[in-house]
N, C-alpha and C. Protein backbone atom coordinates (compact mmCIF):
# COMPACT_ATOMS: atom_id res chain seq x y z
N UNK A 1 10.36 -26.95 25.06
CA UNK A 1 9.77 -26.65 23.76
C UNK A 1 10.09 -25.20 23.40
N UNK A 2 10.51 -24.66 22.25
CA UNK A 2 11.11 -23.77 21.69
C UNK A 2 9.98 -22.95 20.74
N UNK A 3 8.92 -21.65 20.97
CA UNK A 3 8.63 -21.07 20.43
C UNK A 3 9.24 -19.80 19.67
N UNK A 4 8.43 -19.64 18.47
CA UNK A 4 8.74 -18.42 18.38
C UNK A 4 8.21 -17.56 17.57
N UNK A 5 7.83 -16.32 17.54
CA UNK A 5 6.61 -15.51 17.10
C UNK A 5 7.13 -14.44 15.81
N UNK A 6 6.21 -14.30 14.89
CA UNK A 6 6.85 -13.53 14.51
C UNK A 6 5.61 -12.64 13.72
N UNK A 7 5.79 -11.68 13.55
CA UNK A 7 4.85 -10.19 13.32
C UNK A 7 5.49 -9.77 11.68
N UNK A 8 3.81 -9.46 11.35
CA UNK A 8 3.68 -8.80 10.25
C UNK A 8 2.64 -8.03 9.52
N UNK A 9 2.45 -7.14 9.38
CA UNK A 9 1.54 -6.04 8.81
C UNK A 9 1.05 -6.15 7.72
N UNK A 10 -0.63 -6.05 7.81
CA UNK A 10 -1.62 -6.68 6.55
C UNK A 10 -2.38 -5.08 6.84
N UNK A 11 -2.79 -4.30 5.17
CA UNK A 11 -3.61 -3.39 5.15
C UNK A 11 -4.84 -3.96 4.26
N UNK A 12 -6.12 -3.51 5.02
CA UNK A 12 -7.11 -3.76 4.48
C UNK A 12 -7.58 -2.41 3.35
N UNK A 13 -8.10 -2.26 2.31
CA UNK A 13 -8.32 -0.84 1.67
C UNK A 13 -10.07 -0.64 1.82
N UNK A 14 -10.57 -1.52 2.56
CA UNK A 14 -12.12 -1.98 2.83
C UNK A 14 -12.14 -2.66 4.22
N UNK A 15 -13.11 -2.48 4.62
CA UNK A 15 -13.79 -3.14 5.41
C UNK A 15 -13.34 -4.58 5.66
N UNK A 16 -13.02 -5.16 6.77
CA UNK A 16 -13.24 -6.82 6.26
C UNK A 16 -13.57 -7.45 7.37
N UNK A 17 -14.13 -8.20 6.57
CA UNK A 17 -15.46 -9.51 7.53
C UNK A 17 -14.04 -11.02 7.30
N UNK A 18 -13.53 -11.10 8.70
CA UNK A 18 -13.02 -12.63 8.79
C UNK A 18 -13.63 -13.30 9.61
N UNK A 19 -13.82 -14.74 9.12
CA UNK A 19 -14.92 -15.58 9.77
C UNK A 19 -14.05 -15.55 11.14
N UNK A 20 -14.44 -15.89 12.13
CA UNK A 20 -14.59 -16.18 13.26
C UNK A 20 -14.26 -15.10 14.38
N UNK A 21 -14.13 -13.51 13.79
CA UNK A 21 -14.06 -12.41 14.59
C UNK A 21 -15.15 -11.63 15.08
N UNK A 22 -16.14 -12.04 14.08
CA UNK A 22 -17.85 -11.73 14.70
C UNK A 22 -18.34 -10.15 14.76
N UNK A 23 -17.23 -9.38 13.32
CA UNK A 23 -17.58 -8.46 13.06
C UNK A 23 -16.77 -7.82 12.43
N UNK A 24 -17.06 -6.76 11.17
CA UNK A 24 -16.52 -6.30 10.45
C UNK A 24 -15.62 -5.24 10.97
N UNK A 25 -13.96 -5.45 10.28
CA UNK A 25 -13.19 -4.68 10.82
C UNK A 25 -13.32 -3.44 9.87
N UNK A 26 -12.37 -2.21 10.27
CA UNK A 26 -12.73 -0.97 9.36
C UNK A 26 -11.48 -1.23 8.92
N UNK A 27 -11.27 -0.80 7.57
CA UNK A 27 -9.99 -0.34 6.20
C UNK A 27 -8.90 0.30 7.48
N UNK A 28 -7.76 -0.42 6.82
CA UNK A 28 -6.85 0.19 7.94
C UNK A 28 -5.09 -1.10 7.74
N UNK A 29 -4.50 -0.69 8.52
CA UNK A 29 -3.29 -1.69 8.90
C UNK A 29 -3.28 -2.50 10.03
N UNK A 30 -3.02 -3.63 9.86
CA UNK A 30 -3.39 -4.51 10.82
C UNK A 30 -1.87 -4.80 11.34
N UNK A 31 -1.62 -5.72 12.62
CA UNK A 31 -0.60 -6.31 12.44
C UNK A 31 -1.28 -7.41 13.07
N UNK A 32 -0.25 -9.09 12.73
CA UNK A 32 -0.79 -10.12 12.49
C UNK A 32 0.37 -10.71 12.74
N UNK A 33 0.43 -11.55 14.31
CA UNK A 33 1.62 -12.19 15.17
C UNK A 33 0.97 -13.87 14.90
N UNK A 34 1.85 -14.65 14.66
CA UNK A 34 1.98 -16.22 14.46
C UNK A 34 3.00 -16.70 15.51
N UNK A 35 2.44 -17.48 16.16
CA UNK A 35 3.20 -18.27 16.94
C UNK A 35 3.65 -19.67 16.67
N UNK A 36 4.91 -20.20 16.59
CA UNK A 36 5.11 -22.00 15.85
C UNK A 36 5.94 -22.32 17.01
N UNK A 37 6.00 -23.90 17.10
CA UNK A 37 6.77 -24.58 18.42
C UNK A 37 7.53 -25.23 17.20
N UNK A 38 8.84 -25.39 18.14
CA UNK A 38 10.09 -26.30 17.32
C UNK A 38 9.11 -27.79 17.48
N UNK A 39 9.61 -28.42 16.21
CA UNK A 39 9.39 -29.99 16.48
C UNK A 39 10.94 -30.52 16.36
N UNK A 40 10.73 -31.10 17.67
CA UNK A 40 11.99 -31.63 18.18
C UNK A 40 12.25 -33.13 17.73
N UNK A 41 13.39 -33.54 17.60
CA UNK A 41 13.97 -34.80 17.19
C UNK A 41 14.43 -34.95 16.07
N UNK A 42 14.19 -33.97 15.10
CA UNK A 42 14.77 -34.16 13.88
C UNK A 42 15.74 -33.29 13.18
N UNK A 43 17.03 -33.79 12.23
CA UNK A 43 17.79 -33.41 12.23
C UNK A 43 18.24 -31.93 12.09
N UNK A 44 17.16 -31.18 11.31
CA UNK A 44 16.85 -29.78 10.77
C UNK A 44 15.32 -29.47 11.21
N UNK A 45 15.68 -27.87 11.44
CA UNK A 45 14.94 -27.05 12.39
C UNK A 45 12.92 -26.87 11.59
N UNK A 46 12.42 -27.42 12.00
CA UNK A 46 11.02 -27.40 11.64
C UNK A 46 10.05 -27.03 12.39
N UNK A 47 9.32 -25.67 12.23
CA UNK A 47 8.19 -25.24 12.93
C UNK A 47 7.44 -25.75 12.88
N UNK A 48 6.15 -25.49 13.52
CA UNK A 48 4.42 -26.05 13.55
C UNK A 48 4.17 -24.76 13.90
N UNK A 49 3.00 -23.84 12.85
CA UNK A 49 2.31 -23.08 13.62
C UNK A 49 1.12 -23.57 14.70
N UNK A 50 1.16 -22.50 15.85
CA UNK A 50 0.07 -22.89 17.31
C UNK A 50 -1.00 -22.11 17.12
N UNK A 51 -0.38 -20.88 16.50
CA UNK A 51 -1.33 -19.93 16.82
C UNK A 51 -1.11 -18.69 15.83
N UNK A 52 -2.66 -18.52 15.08
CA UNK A 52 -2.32 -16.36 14.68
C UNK A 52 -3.30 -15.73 14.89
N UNK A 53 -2.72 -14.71 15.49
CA UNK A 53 -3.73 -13.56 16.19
C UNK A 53 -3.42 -12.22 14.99
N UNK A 54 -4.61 -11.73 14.65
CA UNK A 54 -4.90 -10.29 14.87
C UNK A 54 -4.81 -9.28 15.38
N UNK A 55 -4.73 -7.83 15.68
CA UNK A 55 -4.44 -6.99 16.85
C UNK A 55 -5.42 -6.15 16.08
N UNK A 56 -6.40 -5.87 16.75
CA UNK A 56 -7.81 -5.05 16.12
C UNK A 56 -8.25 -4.38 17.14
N UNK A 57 -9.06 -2.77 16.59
CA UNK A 57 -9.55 -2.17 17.73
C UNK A 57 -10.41 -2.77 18.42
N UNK A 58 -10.66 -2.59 19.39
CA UNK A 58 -11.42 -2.93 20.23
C UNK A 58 -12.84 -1.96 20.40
N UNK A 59 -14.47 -3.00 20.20
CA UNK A 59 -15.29 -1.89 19.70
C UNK A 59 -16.17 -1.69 20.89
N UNK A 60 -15.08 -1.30 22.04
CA UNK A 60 -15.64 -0.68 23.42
C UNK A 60 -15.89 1.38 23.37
N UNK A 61 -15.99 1.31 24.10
CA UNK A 61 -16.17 2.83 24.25
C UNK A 61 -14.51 3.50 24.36
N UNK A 62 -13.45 2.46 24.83
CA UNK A 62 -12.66 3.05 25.47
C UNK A 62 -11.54 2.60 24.04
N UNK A 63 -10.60 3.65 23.99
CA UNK A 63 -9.70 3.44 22.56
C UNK A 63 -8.57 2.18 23.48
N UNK A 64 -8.95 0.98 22.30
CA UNK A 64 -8.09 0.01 22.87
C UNK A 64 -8.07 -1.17 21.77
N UNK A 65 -7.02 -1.96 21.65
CA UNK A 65 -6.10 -3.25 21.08
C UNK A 65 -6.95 -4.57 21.72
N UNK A 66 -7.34 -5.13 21.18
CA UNK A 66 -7.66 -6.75 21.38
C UNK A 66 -7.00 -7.15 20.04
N UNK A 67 -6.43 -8.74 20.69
CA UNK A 67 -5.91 -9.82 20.03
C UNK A 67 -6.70 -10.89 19.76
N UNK A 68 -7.13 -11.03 18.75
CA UNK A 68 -8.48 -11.65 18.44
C UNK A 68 -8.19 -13.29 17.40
N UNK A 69 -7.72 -14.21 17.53
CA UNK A 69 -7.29 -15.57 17.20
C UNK A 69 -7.68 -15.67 16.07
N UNK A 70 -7.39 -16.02 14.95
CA UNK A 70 -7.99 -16.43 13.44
C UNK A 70 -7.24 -17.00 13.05
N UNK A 71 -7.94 -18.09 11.64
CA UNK A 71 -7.67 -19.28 11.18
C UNK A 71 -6.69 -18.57 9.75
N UNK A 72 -5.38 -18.61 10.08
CA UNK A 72 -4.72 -18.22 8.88
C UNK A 72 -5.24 -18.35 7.23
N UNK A 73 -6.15 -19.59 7.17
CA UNK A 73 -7.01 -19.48 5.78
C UNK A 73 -7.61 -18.30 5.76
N UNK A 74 -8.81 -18.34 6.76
CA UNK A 74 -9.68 -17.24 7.08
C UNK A 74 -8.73 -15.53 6.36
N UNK A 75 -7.95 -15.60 7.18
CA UNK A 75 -7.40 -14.55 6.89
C UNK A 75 -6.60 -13.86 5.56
N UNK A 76 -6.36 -15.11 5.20
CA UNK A 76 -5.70 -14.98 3.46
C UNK A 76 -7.30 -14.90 2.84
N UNK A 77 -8.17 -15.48 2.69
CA UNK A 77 -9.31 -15.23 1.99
C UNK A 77 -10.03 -13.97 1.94
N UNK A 78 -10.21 -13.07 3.44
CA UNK A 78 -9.68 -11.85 3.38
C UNK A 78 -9.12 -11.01 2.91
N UNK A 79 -8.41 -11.42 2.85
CA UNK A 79 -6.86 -10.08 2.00
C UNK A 79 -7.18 -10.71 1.02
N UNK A 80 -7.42 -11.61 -0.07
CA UNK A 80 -8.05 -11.94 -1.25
C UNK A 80 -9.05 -11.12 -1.30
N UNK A 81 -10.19 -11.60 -0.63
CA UNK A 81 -11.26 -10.12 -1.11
C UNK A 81 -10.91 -9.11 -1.23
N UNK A 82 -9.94 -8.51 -0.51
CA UNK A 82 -9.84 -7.17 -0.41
C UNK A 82 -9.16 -6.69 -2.08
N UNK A 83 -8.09 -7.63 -2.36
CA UNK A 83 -7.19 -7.39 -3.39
C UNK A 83 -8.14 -7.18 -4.48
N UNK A 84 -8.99 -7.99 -4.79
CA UNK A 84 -10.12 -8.46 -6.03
C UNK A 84 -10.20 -7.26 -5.67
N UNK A 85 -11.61 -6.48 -4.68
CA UNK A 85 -12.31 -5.37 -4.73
C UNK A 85 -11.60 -3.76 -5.20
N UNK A 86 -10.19 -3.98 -4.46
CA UNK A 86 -9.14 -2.69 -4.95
C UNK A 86 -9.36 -2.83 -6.49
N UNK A 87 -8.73 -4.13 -6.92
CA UNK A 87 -8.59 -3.94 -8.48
C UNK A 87 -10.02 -4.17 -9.52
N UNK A 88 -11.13 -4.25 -8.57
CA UNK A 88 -12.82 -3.69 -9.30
C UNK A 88 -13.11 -4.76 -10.14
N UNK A 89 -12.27 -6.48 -9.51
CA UNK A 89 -12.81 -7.55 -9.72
C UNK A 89 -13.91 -7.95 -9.42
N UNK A 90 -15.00 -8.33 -9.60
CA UNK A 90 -16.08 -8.76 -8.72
C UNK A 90 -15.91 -9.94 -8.19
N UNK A 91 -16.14 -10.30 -7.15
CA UNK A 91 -16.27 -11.26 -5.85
C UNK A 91 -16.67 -12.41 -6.18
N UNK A 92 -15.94 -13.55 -6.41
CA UNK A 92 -16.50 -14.95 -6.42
C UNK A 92 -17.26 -15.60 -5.18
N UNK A 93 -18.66 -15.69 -5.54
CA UNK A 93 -19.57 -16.56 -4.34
C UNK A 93 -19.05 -17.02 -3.32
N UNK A 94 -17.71 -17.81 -3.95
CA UNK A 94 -16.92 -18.61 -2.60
C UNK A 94 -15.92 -17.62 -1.68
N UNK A 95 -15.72 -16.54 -2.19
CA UNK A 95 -14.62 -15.80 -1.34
C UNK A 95 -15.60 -14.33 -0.53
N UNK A 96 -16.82 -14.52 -0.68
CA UNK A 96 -17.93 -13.96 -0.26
C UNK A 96 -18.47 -14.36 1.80
């Protein structure tokens, strides 16, 4: 089976709360690795994403990186809030 990952950099200009990280990150640049497996048997090359992680401080005493798993929706709904709030949209209930 044939993975393969690939990285990309999301800035928050606020704070952001993504569901299933269990705490608000601080305004900043993130980077944001996806992992997809080949699906094999068919004639042209087709991923499946497995997996996307986060790379967020870590809110120990000690300066450090945790990779913290989130639901790629999750995370676009996120960077949606964030975009609205930069441009002094107010916040729809549902993206709350």
């Amino acid at each position: 089976m044939s993975i393969r990952t690939t990285h990309k950099t999301v800035k928050f200009s606020h704070p952001a709360s993504i569901e299933g990280v269990g705490r608000v990150l601080p305004a900043g640049s993130y980077e944001i690795v996806t992992d997809e497996e080949l699906i094999e048997g068919l004639s042209f090359p087709v991923y499946r994403r497995v997996a996307t992680m986060i790379l967020a401080p870590s809110h120990s005493s000690l300066p450090s990186i945790e990779m913290l798993t989130v639901d790629p929706h999750d995370l676009a709904e996120a960077m949606k809030r964030d975009t609205l709030a930069v441009e002094g949209v107010s916040v729809p209930a549902k993206l709350k």
